[in-house]
PDB file of N, CA and C in Angstrom:
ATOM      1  N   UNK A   1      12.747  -0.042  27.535  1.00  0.00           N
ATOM      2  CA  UNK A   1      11.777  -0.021  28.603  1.00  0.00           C
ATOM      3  C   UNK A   1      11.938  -1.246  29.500  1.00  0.00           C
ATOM      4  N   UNK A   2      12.315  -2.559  28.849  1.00  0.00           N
ATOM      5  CA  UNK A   2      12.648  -4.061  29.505  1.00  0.00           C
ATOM      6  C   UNK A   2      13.543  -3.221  30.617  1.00  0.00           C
ATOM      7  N   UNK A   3      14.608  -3.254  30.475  1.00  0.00           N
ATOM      8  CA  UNK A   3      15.975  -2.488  31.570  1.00  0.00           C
ATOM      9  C   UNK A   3      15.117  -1.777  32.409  1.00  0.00           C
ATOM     10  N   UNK A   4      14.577  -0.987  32.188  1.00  0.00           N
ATOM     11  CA  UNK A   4      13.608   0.418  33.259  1.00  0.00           C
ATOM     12  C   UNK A   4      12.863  -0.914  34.678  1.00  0.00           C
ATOM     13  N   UNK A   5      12.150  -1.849  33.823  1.00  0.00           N
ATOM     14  CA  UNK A   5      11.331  -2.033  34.342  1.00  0.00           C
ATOM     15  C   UNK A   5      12.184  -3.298  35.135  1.00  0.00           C
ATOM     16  N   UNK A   6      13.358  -3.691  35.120  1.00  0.00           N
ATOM     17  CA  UNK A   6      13.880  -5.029  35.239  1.00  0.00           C
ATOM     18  C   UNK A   6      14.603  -3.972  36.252  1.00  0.00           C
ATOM     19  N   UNK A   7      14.681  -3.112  36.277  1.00  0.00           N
ATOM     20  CA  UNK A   7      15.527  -2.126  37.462  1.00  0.00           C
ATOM     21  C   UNK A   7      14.460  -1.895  38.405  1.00  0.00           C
ATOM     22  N   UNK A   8      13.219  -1.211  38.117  1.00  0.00           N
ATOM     23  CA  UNK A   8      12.276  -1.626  39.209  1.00  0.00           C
ATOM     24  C   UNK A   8      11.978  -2.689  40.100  1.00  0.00           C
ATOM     25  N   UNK A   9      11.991  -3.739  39.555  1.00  0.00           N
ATOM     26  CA  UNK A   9      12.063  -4.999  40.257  1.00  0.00           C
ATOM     27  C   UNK A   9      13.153  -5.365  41.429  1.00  0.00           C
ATOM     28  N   UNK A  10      13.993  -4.678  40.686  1.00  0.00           N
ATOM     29  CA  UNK A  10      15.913  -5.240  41.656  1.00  0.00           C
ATOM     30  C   UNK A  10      15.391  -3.955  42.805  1.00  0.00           C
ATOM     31  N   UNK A  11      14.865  -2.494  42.199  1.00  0.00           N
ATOM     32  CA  UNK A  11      14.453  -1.962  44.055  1.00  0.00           C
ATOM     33  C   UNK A  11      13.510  -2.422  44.273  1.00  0.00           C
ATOM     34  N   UNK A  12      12.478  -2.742  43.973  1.00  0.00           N
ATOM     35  CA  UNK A  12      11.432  -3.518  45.051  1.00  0.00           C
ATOM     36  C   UNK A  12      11.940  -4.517  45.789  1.00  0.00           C
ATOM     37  N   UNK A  13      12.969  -5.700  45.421  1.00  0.00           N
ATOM     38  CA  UNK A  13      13.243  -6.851  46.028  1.00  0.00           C
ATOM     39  C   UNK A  13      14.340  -5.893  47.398  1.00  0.00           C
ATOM     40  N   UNK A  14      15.197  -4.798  46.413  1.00  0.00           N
ATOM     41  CA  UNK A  14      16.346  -4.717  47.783  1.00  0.00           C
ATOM     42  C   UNK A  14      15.282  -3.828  48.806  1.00  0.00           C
ATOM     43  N   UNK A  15      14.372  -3.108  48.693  1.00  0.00           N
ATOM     44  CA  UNK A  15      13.230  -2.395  49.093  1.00  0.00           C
ATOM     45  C   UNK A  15      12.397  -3.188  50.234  1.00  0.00           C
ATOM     46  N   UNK A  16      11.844  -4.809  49.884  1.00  0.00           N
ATOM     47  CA  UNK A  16      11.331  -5.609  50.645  1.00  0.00           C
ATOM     48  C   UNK A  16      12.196  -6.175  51.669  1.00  0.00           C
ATOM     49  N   UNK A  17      13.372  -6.115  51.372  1.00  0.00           N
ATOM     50  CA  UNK A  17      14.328  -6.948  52.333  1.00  0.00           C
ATOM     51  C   UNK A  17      14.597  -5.761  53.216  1.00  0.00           C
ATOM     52  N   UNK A  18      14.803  -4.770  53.065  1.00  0.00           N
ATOM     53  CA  UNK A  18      14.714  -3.658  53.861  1.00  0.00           C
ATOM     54  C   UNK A  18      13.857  -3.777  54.848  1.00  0.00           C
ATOM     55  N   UNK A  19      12.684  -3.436  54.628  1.00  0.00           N
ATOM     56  CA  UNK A  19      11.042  -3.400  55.359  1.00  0.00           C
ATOM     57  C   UNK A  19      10.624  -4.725  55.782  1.00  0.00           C
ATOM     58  N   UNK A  20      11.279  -5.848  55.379  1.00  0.00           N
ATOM     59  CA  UNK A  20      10.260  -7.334  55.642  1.00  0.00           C
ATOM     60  C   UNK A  20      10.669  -7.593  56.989  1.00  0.00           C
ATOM     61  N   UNK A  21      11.343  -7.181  58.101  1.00  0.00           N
ATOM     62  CA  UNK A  21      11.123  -7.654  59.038  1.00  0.00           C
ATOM     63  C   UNK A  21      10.500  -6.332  60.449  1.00  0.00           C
ATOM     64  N   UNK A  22      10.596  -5.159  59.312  1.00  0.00           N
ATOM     65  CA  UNK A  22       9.709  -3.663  60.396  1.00  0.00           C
ATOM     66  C   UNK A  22       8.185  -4.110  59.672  1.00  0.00           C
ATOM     67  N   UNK A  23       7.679  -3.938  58.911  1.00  0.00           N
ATOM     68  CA  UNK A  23       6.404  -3.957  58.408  1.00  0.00           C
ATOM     69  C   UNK A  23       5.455  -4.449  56.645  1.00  0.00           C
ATOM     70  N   UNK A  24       4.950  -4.914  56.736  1.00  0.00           N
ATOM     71  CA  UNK A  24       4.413  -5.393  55.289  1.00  0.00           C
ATOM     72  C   UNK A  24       3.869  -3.820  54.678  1.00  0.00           C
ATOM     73  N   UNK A  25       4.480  -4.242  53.009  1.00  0.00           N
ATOM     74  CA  UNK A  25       4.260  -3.351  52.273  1.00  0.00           C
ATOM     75  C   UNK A  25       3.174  -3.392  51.783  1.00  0.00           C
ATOM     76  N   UNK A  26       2.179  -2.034  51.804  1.00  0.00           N
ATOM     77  CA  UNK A  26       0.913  -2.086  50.976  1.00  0.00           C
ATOM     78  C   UNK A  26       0.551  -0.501  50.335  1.00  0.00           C
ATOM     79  N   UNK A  27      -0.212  -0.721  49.342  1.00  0.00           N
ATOM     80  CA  UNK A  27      -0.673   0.551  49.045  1.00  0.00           C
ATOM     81  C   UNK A  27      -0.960   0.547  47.227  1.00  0.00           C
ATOM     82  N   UNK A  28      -0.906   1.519  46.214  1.00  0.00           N
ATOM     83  CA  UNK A  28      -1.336   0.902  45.095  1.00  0.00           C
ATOM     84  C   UNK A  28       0.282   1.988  44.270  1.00  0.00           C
ATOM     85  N   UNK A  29       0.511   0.753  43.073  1.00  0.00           N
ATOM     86  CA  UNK A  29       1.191   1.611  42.115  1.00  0.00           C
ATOM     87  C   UNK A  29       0.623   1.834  40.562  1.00  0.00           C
ATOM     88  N   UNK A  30       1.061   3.222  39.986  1.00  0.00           N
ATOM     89  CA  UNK A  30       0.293   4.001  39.481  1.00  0.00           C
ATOM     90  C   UNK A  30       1.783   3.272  37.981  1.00  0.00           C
ATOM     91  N   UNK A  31       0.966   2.880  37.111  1.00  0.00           N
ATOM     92  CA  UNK A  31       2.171   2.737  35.689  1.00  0.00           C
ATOM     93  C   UNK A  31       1.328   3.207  34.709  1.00  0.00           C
ATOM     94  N   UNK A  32       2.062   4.189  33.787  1.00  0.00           N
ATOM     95  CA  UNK A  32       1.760   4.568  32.368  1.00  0.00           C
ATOM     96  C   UNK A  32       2.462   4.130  31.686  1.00  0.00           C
ATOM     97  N   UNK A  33       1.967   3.271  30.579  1.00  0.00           N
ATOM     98  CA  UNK A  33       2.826   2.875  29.549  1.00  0.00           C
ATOM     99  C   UNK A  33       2.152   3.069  28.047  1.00  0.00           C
ATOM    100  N   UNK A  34       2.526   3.298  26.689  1.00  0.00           N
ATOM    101  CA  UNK A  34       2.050   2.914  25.703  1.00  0.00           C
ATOM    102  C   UNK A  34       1.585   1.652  25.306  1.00  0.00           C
ATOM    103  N   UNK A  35       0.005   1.799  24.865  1.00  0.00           N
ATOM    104  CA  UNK A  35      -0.685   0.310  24.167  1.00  0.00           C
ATOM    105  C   UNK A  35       0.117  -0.777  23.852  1.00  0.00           C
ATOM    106  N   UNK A  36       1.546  -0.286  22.614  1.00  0.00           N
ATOM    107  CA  UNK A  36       1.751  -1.568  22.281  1.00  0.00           C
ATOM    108  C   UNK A  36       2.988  -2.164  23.004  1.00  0.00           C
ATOM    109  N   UNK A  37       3.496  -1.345  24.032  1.00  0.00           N
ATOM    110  CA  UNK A  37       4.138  -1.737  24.803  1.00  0.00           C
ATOM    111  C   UNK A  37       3.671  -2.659  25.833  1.00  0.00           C
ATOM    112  N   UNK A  38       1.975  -2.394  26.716  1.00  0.00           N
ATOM    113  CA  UNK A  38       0.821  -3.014  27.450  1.00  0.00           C
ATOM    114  C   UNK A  38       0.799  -3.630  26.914  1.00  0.00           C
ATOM    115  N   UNK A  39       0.385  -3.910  25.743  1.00  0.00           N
ATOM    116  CA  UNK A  39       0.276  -5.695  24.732  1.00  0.00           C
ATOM    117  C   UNK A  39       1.414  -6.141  24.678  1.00  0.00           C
ATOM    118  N   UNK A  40       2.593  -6.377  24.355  1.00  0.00           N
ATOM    119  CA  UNK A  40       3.429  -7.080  23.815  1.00  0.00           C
ATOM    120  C   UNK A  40       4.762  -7.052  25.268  1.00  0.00           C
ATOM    121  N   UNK A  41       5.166  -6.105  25.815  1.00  0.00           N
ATOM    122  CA  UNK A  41       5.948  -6.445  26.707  1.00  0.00           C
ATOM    123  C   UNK A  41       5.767  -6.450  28.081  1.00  0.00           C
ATOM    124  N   UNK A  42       4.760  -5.902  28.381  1.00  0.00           N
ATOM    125  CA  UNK A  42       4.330  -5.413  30.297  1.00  0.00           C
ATOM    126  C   UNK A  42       3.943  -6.696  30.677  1.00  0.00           C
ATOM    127  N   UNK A  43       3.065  -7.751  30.415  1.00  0.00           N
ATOM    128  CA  UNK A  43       2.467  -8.681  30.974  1.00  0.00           C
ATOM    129  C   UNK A  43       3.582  -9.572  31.670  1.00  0.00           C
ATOM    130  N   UNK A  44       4.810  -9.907  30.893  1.00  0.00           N
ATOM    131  CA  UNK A  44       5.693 -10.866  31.833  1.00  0.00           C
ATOM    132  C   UNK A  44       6.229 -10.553  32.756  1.00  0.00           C
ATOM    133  N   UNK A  45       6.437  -8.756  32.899  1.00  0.00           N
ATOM    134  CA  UNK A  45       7.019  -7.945  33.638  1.00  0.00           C
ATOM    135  C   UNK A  45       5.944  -7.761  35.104  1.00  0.00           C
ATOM    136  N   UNK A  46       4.818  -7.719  34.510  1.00  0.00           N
ATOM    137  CA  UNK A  46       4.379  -7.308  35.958  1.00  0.00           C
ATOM    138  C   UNK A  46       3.712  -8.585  36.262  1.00  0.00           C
ATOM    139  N   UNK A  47       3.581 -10.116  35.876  1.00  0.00           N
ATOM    140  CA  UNK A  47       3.299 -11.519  36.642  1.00  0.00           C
ATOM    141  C   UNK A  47       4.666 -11.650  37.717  1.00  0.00           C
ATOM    142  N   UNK A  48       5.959 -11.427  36.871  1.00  0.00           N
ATOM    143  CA  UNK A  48       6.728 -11.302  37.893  1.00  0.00           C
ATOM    144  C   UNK A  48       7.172 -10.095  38.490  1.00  0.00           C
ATOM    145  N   UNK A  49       6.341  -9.336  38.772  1.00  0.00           N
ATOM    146  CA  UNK A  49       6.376  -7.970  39.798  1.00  0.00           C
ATOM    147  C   UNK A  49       4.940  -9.037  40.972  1.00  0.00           C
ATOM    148  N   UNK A  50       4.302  -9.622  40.075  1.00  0.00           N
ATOM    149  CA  UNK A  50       3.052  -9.732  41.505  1.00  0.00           C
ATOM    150  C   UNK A  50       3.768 -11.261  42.179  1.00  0.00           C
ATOM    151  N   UNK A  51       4.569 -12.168  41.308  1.00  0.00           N
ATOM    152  CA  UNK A  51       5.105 -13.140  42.420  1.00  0.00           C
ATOM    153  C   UNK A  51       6.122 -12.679  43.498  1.00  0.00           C
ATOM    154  N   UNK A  52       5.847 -11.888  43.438  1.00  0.00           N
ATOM    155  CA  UNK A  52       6.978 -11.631  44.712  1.00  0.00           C
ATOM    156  C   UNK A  52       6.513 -10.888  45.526  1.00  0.00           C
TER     157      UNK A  52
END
């Protein structure tokens, strides 16, 4: 799931560089994951999904 989600990141960044000089990105994203996956691996993944 690390890889899945470490691949999301690499398109959001090539995704923002795309769009960052036509318009700012907004709107909401929708993630399902299993509990002990939400406890133990999502949190570092998505602090660095929100610094950027």
């Amino acid at each position: 799931m690390l890889l899945h989600a470490q691949k999301m990141l690499e398109l959001y960044h090539m995704i923002k560089e795309v769009t960052a000089a036509q318009w700012e990105l907004t709107g909401n994203i929708v993630i399902s994951i299993g509990e002990t996956l939400l406890i133990y691996r999502f949190p570092p993944i998505i602090e660095e999904f929100k610094m950027h």
